[in-house]
PDB file of N, CA and C in Angstrom:
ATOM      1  N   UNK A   1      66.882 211.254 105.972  1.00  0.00           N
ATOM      2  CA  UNK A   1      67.725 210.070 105.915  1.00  0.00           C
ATOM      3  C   UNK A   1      68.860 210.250 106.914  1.00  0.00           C
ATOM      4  N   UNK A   2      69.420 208.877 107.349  1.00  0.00           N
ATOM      5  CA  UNK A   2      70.176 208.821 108.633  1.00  0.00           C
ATOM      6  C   UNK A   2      71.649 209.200 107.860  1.00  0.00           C
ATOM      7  N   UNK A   3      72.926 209.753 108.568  1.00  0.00           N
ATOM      8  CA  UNK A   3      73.689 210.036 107.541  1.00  0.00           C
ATOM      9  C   UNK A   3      74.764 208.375 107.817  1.00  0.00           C
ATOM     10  N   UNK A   4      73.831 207.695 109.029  1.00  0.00           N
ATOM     11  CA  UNK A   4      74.455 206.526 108.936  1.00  0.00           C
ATOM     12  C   UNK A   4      73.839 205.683 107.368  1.00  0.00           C
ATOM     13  N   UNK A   5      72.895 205.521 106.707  1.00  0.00           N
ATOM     14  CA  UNK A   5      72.425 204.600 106.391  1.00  0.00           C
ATOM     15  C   UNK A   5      73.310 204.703 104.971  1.00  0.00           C
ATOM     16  N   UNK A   6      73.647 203.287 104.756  1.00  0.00           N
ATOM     17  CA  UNK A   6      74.005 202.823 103.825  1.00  0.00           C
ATOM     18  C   UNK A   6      73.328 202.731 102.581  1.00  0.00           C
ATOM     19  N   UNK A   7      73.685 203.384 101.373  1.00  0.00           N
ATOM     20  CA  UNK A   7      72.714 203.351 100.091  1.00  0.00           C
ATOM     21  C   UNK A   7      73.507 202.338  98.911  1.00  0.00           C
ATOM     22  N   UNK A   8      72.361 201.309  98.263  1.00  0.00           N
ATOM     23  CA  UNK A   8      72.802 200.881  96.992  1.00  0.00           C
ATOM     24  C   UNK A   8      72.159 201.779  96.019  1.00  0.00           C
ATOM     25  N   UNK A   9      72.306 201.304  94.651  1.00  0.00           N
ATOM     26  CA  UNK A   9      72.463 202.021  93.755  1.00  0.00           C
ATOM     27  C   UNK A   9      71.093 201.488  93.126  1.00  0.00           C
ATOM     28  N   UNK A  10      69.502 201.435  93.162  1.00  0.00           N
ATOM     29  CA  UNK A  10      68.692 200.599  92.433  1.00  0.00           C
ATOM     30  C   UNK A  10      69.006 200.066  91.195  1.00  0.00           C
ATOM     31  N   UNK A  11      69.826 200.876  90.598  1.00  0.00           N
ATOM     32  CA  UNK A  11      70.165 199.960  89.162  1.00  0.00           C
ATOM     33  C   UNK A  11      70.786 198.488  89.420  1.00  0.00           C
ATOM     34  N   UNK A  12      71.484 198.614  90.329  1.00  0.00           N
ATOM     35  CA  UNK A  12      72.000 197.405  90.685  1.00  0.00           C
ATOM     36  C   UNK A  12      71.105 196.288  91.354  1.00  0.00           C
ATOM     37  N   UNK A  13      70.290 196.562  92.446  1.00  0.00           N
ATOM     38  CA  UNK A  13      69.069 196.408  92.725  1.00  0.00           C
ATOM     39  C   UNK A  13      68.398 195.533  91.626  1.00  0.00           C
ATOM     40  N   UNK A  14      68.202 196.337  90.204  1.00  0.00           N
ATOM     41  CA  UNK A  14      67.469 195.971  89.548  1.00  0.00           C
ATOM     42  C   UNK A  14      68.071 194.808  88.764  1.00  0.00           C
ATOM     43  N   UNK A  15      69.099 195.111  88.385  1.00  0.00           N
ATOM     44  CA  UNK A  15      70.151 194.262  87.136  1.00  0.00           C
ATOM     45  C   UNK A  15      70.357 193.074  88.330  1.00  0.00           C
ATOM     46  N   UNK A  16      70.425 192.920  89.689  1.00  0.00           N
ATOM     47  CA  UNK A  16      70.727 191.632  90.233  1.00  0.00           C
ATOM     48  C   UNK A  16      69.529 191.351  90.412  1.00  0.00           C
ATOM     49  N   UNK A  17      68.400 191.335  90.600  1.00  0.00           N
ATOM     50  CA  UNK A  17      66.966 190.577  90.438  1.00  0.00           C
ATOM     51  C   UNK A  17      65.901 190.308  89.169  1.00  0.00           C
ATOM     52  N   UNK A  18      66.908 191.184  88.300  1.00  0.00           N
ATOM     53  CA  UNK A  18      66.214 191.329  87.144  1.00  0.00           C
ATOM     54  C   UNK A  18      64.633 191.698  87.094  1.00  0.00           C
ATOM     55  N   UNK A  19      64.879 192.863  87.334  1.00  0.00           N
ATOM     56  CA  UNK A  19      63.217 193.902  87.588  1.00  0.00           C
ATOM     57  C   UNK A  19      63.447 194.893  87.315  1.00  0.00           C
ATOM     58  N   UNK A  20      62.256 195.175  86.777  1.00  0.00           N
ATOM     59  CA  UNK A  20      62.177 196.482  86.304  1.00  0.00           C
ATOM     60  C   UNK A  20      62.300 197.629  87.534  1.00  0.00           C
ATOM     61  N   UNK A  21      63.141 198.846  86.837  1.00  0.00           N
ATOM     62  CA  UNK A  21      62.755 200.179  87.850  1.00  0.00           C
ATOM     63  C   UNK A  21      61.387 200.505  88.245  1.00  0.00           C
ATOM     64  N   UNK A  22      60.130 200.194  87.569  1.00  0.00           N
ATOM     65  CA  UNK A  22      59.050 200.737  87.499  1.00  0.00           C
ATOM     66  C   UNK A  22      58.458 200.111  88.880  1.00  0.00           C
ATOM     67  N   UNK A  23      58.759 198.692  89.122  1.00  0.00           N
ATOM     68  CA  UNK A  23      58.594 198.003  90.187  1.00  0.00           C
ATOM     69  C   UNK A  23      59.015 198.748  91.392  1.00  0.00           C
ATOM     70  N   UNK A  24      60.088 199.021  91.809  1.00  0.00           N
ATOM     71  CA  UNK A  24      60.499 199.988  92.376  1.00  0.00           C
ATOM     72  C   UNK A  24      59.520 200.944  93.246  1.00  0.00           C
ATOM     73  N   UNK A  25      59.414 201.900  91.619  1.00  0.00           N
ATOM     74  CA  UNK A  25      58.637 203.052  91.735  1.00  0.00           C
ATOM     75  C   UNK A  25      57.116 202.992  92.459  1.00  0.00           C
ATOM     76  N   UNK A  26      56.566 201.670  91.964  1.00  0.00           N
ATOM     77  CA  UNK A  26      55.387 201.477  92.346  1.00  0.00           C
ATOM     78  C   UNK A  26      55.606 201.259  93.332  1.00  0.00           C
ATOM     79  N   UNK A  27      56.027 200.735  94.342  1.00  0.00           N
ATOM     80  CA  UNK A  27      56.443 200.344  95.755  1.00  0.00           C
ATOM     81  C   UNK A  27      56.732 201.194  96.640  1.00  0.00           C
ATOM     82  N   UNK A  28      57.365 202.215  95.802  1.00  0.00           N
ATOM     83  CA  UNK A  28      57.675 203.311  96.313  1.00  0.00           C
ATOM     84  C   UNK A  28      56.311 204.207  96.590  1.00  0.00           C
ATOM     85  N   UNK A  29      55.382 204.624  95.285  1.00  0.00           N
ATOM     86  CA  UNK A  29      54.385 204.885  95.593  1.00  0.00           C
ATOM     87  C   UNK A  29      53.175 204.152  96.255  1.00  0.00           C
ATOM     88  N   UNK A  30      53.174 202.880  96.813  1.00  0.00           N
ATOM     89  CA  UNK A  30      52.442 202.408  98.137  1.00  0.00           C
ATOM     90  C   UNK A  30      52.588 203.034  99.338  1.00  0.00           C
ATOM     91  N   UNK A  31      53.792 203.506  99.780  1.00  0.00           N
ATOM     92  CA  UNK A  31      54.824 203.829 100.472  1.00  0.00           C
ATOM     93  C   UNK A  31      55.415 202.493 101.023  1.00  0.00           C
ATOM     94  N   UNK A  32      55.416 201.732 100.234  1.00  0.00           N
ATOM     95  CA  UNK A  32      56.222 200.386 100.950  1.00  0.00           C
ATOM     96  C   UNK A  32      57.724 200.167 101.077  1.00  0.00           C
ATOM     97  N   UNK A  33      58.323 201.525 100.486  1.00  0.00           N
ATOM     98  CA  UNK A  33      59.964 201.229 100.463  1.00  0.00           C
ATOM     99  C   UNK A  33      60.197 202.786 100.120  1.00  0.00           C
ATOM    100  N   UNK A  34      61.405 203.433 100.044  1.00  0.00           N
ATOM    101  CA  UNK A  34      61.913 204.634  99.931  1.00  0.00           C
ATOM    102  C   UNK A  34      62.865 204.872  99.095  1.00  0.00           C
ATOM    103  N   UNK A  35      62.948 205.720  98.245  1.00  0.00           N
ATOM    104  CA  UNK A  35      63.757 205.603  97.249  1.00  0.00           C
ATOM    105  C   UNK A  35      64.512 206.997  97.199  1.00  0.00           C
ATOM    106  N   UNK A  36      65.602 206.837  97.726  1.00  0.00           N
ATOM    107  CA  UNK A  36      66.711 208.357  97.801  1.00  0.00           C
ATOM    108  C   UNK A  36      67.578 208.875  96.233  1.00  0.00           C
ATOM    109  N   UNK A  37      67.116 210.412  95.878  1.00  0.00           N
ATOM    110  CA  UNK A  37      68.171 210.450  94.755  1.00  0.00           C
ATOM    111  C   UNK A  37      69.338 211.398  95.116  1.00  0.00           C
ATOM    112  N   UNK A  38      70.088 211.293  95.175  1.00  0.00           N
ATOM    113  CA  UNK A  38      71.506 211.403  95.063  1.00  0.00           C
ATOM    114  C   UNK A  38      72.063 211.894  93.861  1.00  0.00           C
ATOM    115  N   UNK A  39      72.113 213.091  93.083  1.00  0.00           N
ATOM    116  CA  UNK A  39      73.108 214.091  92.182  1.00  0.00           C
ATOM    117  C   UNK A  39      72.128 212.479  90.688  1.00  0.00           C
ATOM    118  N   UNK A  40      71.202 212.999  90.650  1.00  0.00           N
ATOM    119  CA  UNK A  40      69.725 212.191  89.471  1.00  0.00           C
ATOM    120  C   UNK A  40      70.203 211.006  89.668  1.00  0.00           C
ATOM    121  N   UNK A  41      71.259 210.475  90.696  1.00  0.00           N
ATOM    122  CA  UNK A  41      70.379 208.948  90.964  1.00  0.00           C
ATOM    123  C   UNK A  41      70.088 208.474  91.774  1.00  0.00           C
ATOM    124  N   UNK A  42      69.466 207.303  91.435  1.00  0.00           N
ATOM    125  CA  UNK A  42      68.238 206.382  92.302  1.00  0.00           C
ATOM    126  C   UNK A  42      69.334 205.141  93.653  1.00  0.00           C
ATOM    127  N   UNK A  43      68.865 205.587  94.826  1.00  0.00           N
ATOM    128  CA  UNK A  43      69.556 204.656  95.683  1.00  0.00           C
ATOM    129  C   UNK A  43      68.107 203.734  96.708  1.00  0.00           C
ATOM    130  N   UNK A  44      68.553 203.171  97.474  1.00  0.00           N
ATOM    131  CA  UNK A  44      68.210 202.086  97.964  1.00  0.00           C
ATOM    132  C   UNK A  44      68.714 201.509  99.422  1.00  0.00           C
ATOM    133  N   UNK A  45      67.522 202.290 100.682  1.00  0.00           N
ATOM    134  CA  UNK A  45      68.337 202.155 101.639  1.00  0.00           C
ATOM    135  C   UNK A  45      69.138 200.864 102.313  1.00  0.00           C
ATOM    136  N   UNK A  46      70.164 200.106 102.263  1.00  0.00           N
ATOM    137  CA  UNK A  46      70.615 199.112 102.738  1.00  0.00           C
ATOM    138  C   UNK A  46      69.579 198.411 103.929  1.00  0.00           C
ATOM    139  N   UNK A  47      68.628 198.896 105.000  1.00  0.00           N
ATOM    140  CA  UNK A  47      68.098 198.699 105.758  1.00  0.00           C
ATOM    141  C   UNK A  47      66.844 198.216 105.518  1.00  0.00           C
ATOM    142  N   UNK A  48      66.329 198.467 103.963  1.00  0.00           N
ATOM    143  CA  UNK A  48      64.877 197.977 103.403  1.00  0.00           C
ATOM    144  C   UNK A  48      65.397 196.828 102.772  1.00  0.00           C
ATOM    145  N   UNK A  49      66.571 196.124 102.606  1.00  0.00           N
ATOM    146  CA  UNK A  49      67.070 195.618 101.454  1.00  0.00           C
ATOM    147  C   UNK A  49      66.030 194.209 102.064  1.00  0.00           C
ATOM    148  N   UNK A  50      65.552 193.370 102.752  1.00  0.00           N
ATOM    149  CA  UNK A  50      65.341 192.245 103.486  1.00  0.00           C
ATOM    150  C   UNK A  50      63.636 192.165 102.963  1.00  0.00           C
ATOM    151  N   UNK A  51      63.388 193.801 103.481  1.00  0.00           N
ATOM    152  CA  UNK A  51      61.542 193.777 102.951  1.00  0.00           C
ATOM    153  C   UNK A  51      61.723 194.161 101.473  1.00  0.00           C
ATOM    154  N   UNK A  52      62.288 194.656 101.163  1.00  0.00           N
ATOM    155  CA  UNK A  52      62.547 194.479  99.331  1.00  0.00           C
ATOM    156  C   UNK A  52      62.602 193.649  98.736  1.00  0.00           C
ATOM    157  N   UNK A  53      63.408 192.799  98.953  1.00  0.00           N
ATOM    158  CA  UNK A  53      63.810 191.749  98.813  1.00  0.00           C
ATOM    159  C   UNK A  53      62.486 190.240  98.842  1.00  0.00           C
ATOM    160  N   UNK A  54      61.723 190.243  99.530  1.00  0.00           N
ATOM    161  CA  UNK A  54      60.193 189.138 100.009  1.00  0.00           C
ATOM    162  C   UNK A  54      59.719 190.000  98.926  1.00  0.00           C
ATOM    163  N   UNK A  55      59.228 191.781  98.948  1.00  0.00           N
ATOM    164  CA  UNK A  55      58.032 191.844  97.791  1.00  0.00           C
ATOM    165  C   UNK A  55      58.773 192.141  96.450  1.00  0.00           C
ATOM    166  N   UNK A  56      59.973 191.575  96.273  1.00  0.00           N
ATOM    167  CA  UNK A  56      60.247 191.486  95.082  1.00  0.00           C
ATOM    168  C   UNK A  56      60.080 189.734  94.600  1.00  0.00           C
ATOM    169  N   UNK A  57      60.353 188.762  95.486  1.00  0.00           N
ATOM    170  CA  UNK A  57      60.103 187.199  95.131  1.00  0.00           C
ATOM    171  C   UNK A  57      58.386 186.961  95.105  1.00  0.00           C
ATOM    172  N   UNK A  58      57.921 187.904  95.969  1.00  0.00           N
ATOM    173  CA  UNK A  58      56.146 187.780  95.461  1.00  0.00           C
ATOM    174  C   UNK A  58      55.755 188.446  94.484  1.00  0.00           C
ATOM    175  N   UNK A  59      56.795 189.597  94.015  1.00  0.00           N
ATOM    176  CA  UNK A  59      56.469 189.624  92.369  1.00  0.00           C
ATOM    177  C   UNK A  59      56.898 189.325  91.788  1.00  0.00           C
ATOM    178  N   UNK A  60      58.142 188.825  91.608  1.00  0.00           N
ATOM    179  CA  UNK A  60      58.781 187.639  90.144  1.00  0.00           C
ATOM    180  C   UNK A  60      58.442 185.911  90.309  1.00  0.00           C
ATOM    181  N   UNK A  61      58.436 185.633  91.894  1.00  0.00           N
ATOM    182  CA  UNK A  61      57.822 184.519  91.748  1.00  0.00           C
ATOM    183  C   UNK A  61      56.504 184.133  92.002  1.00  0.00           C
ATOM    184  N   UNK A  62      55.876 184.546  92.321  1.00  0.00           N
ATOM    185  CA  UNK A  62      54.134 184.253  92.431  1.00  0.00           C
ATOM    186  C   UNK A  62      53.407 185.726  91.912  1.00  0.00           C
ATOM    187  N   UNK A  63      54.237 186.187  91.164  1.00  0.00           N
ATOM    188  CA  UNK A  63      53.137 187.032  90.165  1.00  0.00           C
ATOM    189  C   UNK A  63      52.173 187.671  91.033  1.00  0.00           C
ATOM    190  N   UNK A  64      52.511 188.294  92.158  1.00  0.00           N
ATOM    191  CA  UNK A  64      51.585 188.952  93.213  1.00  0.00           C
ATOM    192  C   UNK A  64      51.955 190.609  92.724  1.00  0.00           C
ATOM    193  N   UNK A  65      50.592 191.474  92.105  1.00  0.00           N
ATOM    194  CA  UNK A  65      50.848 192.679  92.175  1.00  0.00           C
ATOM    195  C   UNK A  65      51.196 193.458  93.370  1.00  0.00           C
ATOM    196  N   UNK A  66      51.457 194.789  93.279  1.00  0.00           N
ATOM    197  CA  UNK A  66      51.646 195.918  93.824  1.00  0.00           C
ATOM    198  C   UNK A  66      50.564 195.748  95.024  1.00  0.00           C
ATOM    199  N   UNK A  67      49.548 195.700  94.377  1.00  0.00           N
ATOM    200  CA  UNK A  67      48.450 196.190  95.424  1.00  0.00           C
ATOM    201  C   UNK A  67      48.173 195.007  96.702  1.00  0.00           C
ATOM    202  N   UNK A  68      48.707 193.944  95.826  1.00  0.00           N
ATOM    203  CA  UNK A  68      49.068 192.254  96.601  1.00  0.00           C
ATOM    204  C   UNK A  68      49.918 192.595  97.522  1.00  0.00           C
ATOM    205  N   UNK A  69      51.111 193.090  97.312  1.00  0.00           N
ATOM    206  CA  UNK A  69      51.910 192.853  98.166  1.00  0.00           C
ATOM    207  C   UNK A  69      51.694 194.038  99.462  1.00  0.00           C
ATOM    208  N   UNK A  70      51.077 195.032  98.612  1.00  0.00           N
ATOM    209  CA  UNK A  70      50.997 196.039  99.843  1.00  0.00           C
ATOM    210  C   UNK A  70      50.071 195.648 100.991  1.00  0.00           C
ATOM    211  N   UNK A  71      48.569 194.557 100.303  1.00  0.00           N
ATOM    212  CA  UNK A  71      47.920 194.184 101.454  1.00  0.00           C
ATOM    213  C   UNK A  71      48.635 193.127 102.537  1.00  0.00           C
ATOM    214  N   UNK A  72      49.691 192.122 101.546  1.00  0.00           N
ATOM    215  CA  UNK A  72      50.621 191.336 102.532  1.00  0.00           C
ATOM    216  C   UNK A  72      51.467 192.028 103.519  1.00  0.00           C
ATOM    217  N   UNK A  73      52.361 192.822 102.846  1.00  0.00           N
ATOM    218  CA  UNK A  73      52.499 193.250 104.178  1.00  0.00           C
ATOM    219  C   UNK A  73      51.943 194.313 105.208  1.00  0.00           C
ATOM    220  N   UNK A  74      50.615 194.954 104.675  1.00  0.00           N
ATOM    221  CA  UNK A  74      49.768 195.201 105.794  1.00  0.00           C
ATOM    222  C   UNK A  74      49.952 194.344 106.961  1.00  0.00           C
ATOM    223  N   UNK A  75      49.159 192.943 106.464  1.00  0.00           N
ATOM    224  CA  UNK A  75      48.872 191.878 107.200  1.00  0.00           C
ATOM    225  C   UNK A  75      50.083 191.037 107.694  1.00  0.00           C
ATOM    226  N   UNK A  76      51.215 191.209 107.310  1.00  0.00           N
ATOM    227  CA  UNK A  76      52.465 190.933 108.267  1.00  0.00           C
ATOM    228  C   UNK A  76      52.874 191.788 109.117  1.00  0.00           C
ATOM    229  N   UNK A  77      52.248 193.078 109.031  1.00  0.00           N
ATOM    230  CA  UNK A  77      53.342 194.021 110.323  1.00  0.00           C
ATOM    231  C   UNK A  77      51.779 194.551 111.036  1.00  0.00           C
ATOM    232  N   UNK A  78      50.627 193.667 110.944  1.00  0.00           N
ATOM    233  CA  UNK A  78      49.743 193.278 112.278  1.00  0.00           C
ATOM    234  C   UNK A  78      50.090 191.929 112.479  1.00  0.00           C
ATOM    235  N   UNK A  79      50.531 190.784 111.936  1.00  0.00           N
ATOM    236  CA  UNK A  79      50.230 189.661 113.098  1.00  0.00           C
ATOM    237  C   UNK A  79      51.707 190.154 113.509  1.00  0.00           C
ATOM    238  N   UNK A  80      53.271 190.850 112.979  1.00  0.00           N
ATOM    239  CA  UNK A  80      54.229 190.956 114.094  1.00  0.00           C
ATOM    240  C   UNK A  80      53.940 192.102 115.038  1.00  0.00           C
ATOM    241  N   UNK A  81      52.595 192.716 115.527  1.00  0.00           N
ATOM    242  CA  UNK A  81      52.385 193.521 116.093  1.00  0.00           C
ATOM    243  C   UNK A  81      51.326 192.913 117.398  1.00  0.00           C
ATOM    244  N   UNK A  82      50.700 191.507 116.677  1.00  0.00           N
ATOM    245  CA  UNK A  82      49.909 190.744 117.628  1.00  0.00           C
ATOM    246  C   UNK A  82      50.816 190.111 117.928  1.00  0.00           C
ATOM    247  N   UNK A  83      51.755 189.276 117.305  1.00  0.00           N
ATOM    248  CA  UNK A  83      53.137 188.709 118.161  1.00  0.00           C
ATOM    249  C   UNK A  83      53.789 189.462 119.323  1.00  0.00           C
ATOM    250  N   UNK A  84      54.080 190.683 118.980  1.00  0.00           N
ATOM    251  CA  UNK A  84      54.795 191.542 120.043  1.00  0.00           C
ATOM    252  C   UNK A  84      53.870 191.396 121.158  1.00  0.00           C
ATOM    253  N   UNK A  85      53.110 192.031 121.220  1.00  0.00           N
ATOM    254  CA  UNK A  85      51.785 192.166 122.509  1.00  0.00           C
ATOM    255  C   UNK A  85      51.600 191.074 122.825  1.00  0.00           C
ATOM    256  N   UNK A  86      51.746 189.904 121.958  1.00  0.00           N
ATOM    257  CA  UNK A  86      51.265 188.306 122.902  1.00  0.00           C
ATOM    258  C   UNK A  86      52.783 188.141 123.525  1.00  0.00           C
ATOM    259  N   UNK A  87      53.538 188.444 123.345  1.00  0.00           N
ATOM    260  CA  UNK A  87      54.915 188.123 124.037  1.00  0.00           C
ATOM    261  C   UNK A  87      54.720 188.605 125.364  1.00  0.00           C
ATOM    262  N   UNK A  88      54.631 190.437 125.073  1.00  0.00           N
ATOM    263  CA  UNK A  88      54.289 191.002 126.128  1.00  0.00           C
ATOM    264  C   UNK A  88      53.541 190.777 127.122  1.00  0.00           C
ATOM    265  N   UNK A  89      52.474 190.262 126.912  1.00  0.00           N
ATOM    266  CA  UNK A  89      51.423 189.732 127.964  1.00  0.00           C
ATOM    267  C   UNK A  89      51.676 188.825 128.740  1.00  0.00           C
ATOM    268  N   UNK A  90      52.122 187.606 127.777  1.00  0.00           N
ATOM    269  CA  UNK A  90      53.221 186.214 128.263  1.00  0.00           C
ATOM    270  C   UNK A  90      54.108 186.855 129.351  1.00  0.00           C
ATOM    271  N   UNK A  91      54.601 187.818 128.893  1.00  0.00           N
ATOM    272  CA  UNK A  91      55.306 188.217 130.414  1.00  0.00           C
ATOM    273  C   UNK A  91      55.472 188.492 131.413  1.00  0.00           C
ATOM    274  N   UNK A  92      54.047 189.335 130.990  1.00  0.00           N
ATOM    275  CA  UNK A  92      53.618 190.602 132.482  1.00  0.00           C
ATOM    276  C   UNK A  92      52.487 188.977 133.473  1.00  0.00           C
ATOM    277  N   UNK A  93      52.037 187.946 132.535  1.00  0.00           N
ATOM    278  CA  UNK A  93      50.901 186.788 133.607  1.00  0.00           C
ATOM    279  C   UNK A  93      52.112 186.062 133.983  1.00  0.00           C
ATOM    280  N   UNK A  94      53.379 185.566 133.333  1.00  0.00           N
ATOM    281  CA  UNK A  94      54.639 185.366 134.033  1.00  0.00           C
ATOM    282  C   UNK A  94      54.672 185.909 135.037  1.00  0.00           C
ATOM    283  N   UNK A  95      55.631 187.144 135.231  1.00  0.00           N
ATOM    284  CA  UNK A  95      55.468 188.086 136.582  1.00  0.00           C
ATOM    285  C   UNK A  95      54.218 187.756 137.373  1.00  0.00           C
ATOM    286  N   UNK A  96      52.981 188.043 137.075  1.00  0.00           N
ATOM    287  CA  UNK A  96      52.214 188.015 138.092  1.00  0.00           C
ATOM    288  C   UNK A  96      51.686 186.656 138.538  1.00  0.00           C
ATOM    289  N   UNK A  97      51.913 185.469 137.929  1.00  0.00           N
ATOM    290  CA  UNK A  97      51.923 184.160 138.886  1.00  0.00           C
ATOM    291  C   UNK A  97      53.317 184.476 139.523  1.00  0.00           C
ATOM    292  N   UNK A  98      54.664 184.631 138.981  1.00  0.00           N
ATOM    293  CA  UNK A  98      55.330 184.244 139.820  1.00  0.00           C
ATOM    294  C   UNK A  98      54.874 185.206 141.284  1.00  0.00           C
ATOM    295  N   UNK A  99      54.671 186.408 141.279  1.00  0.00           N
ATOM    296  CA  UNK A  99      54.320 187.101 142.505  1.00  0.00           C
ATOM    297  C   UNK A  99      53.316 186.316 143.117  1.00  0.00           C
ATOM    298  N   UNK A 100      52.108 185.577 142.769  1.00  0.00           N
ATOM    299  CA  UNK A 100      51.317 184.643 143.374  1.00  0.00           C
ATOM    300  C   UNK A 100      51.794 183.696 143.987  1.00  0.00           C
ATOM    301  N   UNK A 101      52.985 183.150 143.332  1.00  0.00           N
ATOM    302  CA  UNK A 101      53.453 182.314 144.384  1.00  0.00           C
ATOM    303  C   UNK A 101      54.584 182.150 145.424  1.00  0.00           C
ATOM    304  N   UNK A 102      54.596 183.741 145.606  1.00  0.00           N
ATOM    305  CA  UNK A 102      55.423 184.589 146.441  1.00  0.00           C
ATOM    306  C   UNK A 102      54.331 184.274 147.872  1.00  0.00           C
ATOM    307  N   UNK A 103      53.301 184.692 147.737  1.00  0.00           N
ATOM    308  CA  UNK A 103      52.561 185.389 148.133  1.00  0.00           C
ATOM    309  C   UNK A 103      51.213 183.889 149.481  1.00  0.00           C
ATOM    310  N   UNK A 104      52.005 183.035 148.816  1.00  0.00           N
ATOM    311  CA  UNK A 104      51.413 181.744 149.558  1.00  0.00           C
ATOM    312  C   UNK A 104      52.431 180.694 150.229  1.00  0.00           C
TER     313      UNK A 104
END
């Protein structure tokens, strides 16, 4: 852990979304989030708080398990990985028309 990163406290975590710790834990064991203890307690890196935050509303509000959410965001951090590379590409056939029409 960064000795920058900012930690909440999961209890708090929990008591403001109203979820269980176990939720957590399971998430934790996907490896979908990280859970730091600190002198037996449970923290919460400030920096996951955003992806915590989505697979916690797909499990209190659409009742999407563990194993749900872990395939979602499989499948979100490939299409922002086919996003990246289509950007990229967009750029590099940018560059190379504009050099084409250097070149006439």
């Amino acid at each position: 852990m960064e000795q920058d990163t900012r930690l909440i406290p999961a209890t708090t975590y929990c008591t403001h979304y109203h979820i269980e710790y176990s939720f957590l834990q399971s998430l934790q064991e996907a490896g979908l989030i990280e859970i730091y203890m600190v002198e037996a307690e449970s923290f919460l890196p400030e920096s996951q708080l955003s992806s915590l935050e989505q697979y916690t509303r797909l499990y209190h509000d659409l009742e999407i398990n563990t194993a749900g959410i872990e395939a979602i965001a499989h499948l979100l951090r490939r299409m922002q990985a086919l996003q990246d590379e289509l950007s990229f590409l967009r750029q590099r056939l940018s560059l190379y028309e504009a050099g084409q029409h250097l070149d006439h």
